[in-house]
PDB file of N, CA and C in Angstrom:
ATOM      1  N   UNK A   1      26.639 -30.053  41.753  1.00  0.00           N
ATOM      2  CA  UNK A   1      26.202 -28.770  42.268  1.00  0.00           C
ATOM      3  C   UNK A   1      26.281 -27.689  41.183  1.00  0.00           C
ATOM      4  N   UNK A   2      27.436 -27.540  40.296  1.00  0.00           N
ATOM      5  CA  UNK A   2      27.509 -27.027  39.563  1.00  0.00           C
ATOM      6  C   UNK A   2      26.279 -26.791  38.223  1.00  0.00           C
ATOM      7  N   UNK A   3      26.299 -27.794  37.995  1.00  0.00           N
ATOM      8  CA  UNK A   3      24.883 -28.085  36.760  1.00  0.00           C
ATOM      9  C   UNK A   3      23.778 -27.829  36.983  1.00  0.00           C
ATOM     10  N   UNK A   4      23.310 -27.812  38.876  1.00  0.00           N
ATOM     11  CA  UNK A   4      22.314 -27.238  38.992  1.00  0.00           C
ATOM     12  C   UNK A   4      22.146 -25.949  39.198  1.00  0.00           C
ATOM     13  N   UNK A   5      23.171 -25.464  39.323  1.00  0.00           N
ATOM     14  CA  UNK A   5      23.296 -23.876  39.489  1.00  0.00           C
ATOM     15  C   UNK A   5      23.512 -23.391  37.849  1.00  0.00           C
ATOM     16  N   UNK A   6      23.882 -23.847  36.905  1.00  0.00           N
ATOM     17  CA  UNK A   6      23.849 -24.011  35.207  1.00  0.00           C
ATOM     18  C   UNK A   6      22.402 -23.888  35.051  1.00  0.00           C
ATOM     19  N   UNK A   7      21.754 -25.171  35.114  1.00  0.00           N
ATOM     20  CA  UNK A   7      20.317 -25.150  34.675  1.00  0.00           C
ATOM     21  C   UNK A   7      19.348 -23.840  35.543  1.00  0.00           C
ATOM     22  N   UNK A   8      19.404 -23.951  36.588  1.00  0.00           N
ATOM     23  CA  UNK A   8      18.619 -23.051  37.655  1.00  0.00           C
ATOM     24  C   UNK A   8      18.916 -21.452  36.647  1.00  0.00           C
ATOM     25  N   UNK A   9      20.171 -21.007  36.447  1.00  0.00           N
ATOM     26  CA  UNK A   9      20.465 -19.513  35.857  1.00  0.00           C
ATOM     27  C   UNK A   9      19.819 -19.975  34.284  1.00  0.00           C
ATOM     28  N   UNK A  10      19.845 -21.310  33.614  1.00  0.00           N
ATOM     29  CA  UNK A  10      19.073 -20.994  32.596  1.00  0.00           C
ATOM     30  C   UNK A  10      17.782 -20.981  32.733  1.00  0.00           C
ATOM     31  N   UNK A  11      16.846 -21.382  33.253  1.00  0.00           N
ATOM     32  CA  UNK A  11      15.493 -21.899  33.720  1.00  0.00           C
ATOM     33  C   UNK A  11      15.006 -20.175  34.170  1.00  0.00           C
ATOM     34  N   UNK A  12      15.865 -19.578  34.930  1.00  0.00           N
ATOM     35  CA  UNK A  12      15.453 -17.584  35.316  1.00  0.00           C
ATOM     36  C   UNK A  12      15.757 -17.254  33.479  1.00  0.00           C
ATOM     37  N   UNK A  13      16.892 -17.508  33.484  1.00  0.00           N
ATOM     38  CA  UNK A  13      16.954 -16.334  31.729  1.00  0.00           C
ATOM     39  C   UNK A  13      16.131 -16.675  30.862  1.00  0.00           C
ATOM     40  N   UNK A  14      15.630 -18.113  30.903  1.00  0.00           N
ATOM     41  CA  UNK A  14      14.375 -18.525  29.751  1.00  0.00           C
ATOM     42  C   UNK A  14      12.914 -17.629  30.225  1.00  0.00           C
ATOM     43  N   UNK A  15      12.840 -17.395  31.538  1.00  0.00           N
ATOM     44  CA  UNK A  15      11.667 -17.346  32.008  1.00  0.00           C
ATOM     45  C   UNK A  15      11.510 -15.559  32.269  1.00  0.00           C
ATOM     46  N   UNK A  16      12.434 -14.742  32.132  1.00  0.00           N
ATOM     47  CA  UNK A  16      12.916 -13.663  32.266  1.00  0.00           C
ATOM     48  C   UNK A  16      12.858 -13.123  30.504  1.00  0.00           C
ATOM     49  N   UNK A  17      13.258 -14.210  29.877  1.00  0.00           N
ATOM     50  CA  UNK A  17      12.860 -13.686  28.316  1.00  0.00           C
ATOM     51  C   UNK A  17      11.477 -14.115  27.818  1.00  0.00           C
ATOM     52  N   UNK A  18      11.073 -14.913  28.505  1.00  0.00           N
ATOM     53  CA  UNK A  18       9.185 -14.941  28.033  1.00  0.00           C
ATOM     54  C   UNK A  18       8.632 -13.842  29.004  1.00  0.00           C
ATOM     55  N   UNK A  19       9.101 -12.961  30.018  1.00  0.00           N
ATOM     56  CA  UNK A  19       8.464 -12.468  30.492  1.00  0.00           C
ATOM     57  C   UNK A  19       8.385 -11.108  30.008  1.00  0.00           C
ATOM     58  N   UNK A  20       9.520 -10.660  29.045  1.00  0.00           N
ATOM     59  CA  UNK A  20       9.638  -9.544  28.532  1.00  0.00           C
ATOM     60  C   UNK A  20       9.232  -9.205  26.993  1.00  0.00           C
ATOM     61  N   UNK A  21       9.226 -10.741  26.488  1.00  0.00           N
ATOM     62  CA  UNK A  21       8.597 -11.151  24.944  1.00  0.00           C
ATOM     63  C   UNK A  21       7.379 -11.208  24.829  1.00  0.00           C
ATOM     64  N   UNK A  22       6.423 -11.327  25.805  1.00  0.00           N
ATOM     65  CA  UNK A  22       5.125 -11.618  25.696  1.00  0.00           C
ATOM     66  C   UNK A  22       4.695 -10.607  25.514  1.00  0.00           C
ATOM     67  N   UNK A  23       4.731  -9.593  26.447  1.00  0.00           N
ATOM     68  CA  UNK A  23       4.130  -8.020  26.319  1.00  0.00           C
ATOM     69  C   UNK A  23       3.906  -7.958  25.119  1.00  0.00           C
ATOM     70  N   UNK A  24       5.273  -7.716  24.504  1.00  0.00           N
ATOM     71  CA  UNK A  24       5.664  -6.830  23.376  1.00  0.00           C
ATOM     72  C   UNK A  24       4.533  -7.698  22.232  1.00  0.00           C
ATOM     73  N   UNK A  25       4.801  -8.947  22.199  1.00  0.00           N
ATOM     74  CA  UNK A  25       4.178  -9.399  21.351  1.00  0.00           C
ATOM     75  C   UNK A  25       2.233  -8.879  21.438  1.00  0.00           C
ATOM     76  N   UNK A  26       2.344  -8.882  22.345  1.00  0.00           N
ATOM     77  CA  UNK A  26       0.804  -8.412  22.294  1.00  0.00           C
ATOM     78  C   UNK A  26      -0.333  -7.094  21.924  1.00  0.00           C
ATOM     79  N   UNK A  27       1.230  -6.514  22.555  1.00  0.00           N
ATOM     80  CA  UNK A  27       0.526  -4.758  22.127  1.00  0.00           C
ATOM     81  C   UNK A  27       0.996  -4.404  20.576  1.00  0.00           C
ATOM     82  N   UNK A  28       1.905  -5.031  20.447  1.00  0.00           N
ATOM     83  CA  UNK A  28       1.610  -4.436  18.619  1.00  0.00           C
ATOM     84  C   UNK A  28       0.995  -5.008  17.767  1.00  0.00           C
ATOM     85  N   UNK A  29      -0.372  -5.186  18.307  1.00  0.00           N
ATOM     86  CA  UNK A  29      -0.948  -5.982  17.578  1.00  0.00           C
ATOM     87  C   UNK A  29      -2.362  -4.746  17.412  1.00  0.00           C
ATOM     88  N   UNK A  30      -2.198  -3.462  16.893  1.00  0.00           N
ATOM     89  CA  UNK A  30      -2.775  -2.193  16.480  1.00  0.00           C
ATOM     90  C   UNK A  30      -3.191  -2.163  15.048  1.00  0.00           C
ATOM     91  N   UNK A  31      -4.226  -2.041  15.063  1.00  0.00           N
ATOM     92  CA  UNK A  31      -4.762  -1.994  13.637  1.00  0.00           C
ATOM     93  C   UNK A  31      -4.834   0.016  13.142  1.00  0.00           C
ATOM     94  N   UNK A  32      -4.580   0.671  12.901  1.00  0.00           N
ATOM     95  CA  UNK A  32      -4.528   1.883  12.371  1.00  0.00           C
ATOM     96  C   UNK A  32      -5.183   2.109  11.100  1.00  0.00           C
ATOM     97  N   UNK A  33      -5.852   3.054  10.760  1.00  0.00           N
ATOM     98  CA  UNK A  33      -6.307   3.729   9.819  1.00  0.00           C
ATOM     99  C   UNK A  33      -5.181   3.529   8.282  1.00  0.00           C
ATOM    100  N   UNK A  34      -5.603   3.302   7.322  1.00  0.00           N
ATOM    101  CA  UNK A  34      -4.627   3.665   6.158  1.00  0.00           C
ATOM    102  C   UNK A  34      -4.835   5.464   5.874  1.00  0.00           C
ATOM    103  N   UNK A  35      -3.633   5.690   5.093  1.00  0.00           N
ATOM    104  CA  UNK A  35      -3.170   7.129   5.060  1.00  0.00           C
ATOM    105  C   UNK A  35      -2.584   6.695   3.911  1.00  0.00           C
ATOM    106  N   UNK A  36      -3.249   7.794   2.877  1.00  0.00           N
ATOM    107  CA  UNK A  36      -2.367   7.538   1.551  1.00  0.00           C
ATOM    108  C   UNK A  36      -1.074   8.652   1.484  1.00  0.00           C
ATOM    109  N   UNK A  37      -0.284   8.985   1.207  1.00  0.00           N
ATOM    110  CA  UNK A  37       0.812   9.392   1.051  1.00  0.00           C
ATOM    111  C   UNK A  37       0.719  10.693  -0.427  1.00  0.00           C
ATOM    112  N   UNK A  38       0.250  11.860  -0.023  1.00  0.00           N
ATOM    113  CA  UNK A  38       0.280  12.462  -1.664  1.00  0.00           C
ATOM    114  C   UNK A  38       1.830  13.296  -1.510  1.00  0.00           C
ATOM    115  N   UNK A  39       1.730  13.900  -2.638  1.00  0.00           N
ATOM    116  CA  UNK A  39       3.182  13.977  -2.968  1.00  0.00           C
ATOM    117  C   UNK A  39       3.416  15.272  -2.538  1.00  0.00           C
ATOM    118  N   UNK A  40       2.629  16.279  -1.691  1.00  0.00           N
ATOM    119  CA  UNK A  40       3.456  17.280  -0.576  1.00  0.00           C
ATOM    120  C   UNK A  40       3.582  16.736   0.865  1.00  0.00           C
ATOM    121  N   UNK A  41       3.768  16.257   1.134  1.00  0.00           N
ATOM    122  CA  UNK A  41       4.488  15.250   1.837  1.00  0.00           C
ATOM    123  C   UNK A  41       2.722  15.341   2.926  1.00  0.00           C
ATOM    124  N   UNK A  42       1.848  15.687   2.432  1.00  0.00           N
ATOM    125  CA  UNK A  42       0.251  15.114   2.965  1.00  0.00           C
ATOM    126  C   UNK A  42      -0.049  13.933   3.259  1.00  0.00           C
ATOM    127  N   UNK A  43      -1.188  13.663   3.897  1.00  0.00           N
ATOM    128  CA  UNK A  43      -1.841  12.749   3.866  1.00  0.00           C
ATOM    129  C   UNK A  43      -3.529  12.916   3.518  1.00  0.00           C
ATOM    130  N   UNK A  44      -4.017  12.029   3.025  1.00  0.00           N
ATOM    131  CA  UNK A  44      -5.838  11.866   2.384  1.00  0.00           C
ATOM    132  C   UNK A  44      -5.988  10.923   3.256  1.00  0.00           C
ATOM    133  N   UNK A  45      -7.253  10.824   3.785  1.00  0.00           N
ATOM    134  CA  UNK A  45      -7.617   9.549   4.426  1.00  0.00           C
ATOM    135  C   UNK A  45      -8.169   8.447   3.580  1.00  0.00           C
ATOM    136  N   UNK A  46      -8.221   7.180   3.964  1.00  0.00           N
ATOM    137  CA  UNK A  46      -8.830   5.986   3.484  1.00  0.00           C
ATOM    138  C   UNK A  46     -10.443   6.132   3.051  1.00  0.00           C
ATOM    139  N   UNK A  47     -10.488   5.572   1.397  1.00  0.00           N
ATOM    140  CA  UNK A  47     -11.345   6.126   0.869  1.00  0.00           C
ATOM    141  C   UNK A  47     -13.010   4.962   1.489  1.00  0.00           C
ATOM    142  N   UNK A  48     -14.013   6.115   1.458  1.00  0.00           N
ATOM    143  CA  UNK A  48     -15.342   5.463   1.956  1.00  0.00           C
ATOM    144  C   UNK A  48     -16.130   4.662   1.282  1.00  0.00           C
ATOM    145  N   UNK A  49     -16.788   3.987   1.434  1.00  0.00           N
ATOM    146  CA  UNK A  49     -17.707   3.378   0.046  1.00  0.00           C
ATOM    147  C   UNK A  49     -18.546   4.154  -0.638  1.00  0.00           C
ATOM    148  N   UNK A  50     -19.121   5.354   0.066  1.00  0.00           N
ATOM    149  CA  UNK A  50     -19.513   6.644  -0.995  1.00  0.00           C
ATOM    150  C   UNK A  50     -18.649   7.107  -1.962  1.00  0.00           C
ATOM    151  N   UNK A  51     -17.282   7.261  -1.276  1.00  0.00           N
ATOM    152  CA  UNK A  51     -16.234   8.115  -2.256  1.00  0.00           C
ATOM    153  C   UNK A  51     -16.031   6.849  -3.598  1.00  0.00           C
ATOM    154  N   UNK A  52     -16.042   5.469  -2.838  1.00  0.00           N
ATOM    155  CA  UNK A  52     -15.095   4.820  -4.125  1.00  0.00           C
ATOM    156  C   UNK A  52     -16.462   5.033  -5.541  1.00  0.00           C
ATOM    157  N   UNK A  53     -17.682   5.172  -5.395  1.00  0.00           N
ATOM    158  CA  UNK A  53     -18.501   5.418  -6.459  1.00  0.00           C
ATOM    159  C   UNK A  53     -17.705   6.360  -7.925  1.00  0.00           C
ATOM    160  N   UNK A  54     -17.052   6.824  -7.306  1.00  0.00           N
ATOM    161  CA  UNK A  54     -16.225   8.147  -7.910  1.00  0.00           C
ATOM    162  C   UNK A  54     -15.370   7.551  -8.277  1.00  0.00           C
ATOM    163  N   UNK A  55     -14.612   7.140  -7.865  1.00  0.00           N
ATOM    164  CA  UNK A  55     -13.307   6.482  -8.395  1.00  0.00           C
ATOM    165  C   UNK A  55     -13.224   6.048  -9.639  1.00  0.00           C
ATOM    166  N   UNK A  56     -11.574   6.672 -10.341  1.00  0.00           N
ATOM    167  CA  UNK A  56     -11.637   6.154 -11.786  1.00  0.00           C
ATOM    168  C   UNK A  56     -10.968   4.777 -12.025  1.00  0.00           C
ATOM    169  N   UNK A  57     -11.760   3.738 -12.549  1.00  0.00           N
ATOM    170  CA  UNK A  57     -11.261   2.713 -13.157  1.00  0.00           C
ATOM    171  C   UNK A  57     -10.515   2.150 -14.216  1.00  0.00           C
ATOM    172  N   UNK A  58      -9.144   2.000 -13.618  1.00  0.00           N
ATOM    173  CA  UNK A  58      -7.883   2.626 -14.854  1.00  0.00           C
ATOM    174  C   UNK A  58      -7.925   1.325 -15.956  1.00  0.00           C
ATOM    175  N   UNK A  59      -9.609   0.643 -16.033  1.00  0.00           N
ATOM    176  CA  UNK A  59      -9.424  -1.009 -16.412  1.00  0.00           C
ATOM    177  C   UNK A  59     -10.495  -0.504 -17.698  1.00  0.00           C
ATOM    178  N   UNK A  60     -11.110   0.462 -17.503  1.00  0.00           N
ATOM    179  CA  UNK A  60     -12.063   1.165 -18.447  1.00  0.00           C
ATOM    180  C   UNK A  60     -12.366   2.547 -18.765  1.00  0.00           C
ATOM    181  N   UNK A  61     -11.730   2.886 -17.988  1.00  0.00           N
ATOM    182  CA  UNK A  61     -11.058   4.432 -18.170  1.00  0.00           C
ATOM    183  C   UNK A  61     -10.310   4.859 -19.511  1.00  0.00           C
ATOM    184  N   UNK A  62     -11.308   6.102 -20.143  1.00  0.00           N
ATOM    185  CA  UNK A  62     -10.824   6.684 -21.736  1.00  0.00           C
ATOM    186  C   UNK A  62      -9.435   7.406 -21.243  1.00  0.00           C
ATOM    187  N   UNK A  63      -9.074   7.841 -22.166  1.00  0.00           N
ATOM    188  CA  UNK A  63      -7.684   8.732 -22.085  1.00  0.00           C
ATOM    189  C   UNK A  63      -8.143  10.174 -21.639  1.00  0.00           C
ATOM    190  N   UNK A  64      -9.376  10.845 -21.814  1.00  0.00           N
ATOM    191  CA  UNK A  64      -9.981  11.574 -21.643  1.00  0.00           C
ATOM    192  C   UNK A  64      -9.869  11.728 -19.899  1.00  0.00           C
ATOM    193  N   UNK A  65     -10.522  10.547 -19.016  1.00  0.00           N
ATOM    194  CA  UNK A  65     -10.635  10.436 -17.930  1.00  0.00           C
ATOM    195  C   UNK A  65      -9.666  10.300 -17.494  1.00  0.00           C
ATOM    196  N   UNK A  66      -8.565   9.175 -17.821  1.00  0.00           N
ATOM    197  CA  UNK A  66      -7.370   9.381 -17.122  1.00  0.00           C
ATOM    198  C   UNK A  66      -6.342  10.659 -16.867  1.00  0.00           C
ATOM    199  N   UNK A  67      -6.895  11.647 -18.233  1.00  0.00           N
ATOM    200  CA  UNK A  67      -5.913  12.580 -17.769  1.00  0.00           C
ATOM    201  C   UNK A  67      -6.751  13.368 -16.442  1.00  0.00           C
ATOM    202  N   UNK A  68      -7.619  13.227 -16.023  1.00  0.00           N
ATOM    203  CA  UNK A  68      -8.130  14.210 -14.818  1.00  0.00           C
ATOM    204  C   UNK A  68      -7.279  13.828 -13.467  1.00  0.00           C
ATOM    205  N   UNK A  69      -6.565  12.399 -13.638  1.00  0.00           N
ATOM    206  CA  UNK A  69      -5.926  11.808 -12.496  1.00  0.00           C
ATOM    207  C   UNK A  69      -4.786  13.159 -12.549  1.00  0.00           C
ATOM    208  N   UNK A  70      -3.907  13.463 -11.166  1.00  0.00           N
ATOM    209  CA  UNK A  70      -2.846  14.188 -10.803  1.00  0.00           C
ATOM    210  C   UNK A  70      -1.494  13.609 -11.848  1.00  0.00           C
ATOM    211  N   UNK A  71      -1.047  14.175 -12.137  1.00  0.00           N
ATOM    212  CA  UNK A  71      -0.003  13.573 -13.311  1.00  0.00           C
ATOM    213  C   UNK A  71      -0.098  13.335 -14.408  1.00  0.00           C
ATOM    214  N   UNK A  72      -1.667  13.101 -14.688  1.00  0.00           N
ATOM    215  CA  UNK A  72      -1.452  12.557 -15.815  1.00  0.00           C
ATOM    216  C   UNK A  72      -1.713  13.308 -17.278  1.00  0.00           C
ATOM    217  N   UNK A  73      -1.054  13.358 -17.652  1.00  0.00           N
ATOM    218  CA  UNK A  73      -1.498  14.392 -19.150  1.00  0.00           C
ATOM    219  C   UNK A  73      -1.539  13.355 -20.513  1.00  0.00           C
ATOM    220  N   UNK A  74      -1.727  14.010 -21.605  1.00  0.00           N
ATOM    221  CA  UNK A  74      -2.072  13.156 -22.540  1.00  0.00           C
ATOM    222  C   UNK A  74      -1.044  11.887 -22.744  1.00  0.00           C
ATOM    223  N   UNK A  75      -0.031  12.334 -23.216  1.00  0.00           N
ATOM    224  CA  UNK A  75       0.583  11.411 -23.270  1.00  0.00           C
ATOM    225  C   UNK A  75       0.872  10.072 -22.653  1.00  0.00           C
ATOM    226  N   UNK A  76       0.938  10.455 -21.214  1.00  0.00           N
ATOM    227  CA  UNK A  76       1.029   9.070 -20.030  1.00  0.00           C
ATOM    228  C   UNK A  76      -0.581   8.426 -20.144  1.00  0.00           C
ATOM    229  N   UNK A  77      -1.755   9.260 -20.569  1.00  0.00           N
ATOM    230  CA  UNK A  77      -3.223   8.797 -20.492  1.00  0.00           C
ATOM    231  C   UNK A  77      -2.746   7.611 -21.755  1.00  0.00           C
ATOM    232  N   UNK A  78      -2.214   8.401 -23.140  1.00  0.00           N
ATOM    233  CA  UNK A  78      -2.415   6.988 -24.163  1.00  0.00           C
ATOM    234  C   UNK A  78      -1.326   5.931 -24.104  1.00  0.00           C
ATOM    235  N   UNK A  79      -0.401   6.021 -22.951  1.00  0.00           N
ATOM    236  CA  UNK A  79       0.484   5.682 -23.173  1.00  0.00           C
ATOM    237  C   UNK A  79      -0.677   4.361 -21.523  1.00  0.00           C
ATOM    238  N   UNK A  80      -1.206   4.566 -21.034  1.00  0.00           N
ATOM    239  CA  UNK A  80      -1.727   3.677 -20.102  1.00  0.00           C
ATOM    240  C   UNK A  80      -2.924   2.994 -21.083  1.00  0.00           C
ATOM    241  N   UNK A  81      -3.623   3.577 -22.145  1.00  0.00           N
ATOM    242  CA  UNK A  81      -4.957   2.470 -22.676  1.00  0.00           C
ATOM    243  C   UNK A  81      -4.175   1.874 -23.363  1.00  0.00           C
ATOM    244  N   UNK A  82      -2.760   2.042 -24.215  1.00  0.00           N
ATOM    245  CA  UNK A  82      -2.107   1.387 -25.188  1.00  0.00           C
ATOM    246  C   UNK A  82      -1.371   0.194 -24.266  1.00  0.00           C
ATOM    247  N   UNK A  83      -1.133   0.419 -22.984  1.00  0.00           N
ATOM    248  CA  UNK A  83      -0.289  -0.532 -22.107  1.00  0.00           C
ATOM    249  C   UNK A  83      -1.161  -1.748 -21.699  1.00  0.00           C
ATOM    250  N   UNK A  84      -2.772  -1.683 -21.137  1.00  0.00           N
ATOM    251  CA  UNK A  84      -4.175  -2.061 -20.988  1.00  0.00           C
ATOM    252  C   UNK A  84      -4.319  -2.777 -22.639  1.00  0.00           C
ATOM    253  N   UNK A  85      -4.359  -2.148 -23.398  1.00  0.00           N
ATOM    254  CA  UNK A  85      -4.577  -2.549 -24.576  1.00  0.00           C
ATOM    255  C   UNK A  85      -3.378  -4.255 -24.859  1.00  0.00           C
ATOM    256  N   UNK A  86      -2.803  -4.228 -24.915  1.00  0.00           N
ATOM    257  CA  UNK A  86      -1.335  -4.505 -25.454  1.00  0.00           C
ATOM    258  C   UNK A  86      -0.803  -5.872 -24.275  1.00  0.00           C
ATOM    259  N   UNK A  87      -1.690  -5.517 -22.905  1.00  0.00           N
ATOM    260  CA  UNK A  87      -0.823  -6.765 -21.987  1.00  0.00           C
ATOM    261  C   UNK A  87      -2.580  -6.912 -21.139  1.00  0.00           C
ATOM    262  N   UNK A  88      -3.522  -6.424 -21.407  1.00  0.00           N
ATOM    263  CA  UNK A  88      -5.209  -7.121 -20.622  1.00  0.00           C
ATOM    264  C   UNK A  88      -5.077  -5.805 -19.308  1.00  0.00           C
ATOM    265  N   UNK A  89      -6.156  -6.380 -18.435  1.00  0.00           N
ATOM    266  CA  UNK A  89      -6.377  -5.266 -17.736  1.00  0.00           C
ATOM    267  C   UNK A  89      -5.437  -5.854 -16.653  1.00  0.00           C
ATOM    268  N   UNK A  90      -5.708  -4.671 -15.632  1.00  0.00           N
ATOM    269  CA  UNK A  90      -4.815  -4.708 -14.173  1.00  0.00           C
ATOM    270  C   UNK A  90      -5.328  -5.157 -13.543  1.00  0.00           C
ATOM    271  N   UNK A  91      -4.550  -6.262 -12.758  1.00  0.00           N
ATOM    272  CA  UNK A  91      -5.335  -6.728 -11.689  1.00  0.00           C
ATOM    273  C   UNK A  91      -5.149  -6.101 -10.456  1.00  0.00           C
ATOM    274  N   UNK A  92      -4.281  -5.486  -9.982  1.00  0.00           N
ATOM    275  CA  UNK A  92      -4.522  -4.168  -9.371  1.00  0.00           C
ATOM    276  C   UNK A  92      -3.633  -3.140  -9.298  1.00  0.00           C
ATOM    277  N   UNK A  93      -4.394  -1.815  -8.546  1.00  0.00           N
ATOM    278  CA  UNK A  93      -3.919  -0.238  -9.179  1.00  0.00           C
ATOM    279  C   UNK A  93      -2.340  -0.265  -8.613  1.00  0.00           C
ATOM    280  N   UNK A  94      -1.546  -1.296  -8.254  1.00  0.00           N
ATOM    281  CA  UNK A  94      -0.200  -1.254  -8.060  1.00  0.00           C
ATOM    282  C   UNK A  94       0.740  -1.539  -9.499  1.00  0.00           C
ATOM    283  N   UNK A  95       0.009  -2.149 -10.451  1.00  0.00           N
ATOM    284  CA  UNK A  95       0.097  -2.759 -11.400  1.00  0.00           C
ATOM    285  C   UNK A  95       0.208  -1.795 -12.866  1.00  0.00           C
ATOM    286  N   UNK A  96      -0.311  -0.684 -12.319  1.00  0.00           N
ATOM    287  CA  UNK A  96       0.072   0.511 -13.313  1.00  0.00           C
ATOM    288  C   UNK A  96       1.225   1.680 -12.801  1.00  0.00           C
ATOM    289  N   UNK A  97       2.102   0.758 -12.269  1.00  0.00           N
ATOM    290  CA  UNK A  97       3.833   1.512 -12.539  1.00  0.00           C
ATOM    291  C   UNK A  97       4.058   0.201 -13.371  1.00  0.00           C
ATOM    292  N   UNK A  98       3.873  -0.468 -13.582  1.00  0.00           N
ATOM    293  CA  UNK A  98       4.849  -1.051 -14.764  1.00  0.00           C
ATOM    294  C   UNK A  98       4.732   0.020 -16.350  1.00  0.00           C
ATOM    295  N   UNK A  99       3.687   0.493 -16.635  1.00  0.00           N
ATOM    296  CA  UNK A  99       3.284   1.562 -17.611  1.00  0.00           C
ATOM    297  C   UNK A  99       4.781   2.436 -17.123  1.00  0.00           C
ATOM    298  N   UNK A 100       5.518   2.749 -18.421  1.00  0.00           N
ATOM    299  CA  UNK A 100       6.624   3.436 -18.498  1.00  0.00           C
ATOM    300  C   UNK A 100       6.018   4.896 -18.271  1.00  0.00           C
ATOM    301  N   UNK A 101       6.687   5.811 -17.106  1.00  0.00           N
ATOM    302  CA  UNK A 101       6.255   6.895 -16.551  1.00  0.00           C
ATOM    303  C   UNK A 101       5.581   7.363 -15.473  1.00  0.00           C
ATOM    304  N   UNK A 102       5.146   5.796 -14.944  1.00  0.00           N
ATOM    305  CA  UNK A 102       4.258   6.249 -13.688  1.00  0.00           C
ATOM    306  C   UNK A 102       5.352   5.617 -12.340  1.00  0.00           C
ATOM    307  N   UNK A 103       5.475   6.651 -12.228  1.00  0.00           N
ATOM    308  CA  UNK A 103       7.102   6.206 -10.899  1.00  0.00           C
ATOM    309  C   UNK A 103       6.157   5.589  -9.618  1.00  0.00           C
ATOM    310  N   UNK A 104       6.904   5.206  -8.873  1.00  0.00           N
ATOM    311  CA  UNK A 104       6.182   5.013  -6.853  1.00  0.00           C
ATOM    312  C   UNK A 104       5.472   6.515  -6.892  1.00  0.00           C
ATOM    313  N   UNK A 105       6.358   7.622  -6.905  1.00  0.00           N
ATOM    314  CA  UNK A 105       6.076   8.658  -5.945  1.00  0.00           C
ATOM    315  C   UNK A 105       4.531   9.243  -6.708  1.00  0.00           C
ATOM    316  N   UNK A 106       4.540   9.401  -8.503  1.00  0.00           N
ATOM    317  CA  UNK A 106       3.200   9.625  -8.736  1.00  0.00           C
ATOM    318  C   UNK A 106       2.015   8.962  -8.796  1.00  0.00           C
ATOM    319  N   UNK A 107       2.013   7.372  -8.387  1.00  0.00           N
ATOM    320  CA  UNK A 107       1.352   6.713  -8.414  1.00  0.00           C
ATOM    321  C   UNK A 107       0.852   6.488  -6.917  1.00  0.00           C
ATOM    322  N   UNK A 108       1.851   7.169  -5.981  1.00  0.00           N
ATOM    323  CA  UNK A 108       0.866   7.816  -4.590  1.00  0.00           C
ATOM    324  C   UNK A 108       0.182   8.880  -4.519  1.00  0.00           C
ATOM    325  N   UNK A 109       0.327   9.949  -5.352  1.00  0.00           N
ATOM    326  CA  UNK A 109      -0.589  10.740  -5.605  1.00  0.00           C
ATOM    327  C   UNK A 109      -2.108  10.669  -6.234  1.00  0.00           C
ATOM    328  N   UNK A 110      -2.148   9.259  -7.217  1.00  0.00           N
ATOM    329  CA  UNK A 110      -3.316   9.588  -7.557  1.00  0.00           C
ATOM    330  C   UNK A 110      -3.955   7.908  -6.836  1.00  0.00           C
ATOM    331  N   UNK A 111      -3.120   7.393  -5.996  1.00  0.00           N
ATOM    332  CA  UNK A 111      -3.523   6.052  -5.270  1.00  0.00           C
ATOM    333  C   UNK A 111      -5.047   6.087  -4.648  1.00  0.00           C
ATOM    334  N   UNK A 112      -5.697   7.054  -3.958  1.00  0.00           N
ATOM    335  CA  UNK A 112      -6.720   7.716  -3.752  1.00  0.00           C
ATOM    336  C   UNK A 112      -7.180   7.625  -4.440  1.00  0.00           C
ATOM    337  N   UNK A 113      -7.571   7.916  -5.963  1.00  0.00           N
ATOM    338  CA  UNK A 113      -8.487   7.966  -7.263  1.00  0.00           C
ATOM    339  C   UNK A 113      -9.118   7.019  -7.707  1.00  0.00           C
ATOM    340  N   UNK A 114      -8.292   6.327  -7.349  1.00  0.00           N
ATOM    341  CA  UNK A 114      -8.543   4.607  -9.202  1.00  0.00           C
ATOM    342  C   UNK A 114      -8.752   3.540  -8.277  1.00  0.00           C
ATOM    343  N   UNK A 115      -8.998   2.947  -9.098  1.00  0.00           N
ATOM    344  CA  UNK A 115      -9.541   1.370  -8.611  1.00  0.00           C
ATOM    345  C   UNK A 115      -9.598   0.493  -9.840  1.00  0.00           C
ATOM    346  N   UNK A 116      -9.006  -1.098  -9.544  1.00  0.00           N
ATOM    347  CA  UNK A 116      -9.103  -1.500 -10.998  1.00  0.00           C
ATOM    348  C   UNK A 116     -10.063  -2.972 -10.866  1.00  0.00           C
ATOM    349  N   UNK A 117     -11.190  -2.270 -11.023  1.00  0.00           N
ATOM    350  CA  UNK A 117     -12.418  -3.525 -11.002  1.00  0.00           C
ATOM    351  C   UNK A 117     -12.600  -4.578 -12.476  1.00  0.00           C
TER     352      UNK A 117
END
C-alpha cells in the first residue's frame, strides 16, 4: 500500500513539473530586434541593407577612413592597418579588440559602422 501511495505522489510531482515546464519553455522562444549598445548608455537600431552600403570595412579601410569611426584617432587608425597588416584580415568586426586600444565598451560604439567583408 505504501509504494503505491510512493509512486502515485511521484507520478502527480512528475506530471505537475511537465505541467509548469512546458509553458515556460515555449514562450521564450521571442525573437527581438538587435540594439546596439553606444556608449551614452543609447541605443541605434539594427543596421538595414541600405545603411550597410555605408559601412566601413575595417578589412580595407585607409587610416584616413578609420579615423571617421567614434574613437578612433590617428594613432589607434595606424595602429589597426599595422595590426591587419602584421596578422591578415578579420574575420569578424569582434576581432578588432584584439588591436591594443580598442576596449568592449569602444568597440560598441562604433559596432554600427564596420563590417569586415
Amino acid at each position: 500500500m505504501r509504494l503505491k501511495l510512493k509512486t502515485r505522489q511521484a507520478h502527480l510531482h512528475l506530471a505537475l513539473s511537465l505541467a509548469c515546464a512546458v509553458p515556460v519553455c515555449f514562450s521564450s522562444c521571442v525573437k527581438l530586434p538587435r540594439h546596439t549598445s553606444l556608449t551614452d548608455g543609447q541605443t541605434a537600431p539594427h543596421i538595414s541593407q541600405a545603411d550597410a552600403a555605408r559601412l566601413i570595412n575595417i578589412n580595407t579601410a585607409s587610416s584616413e577612413e578609420l579615423e571617421k569611426l567614434p574613437g578612433i584617432g590617428k594613432a589607434l587608425a595606424a595602429r589597426i592597418v599595422a595590426f591587419r597588416e602584421q596578422y591578415g584580415r578579420f574575420r569578424r568586426t569582434e576581432h578588432l579588440m584584439m588591436v591594443r586600444g580598442i576596449s568592449d565598451r569602444r568597440f560598441r560604439a562604433m559596432r554600427a559602422l564596420i563590417t569586415a567583408e
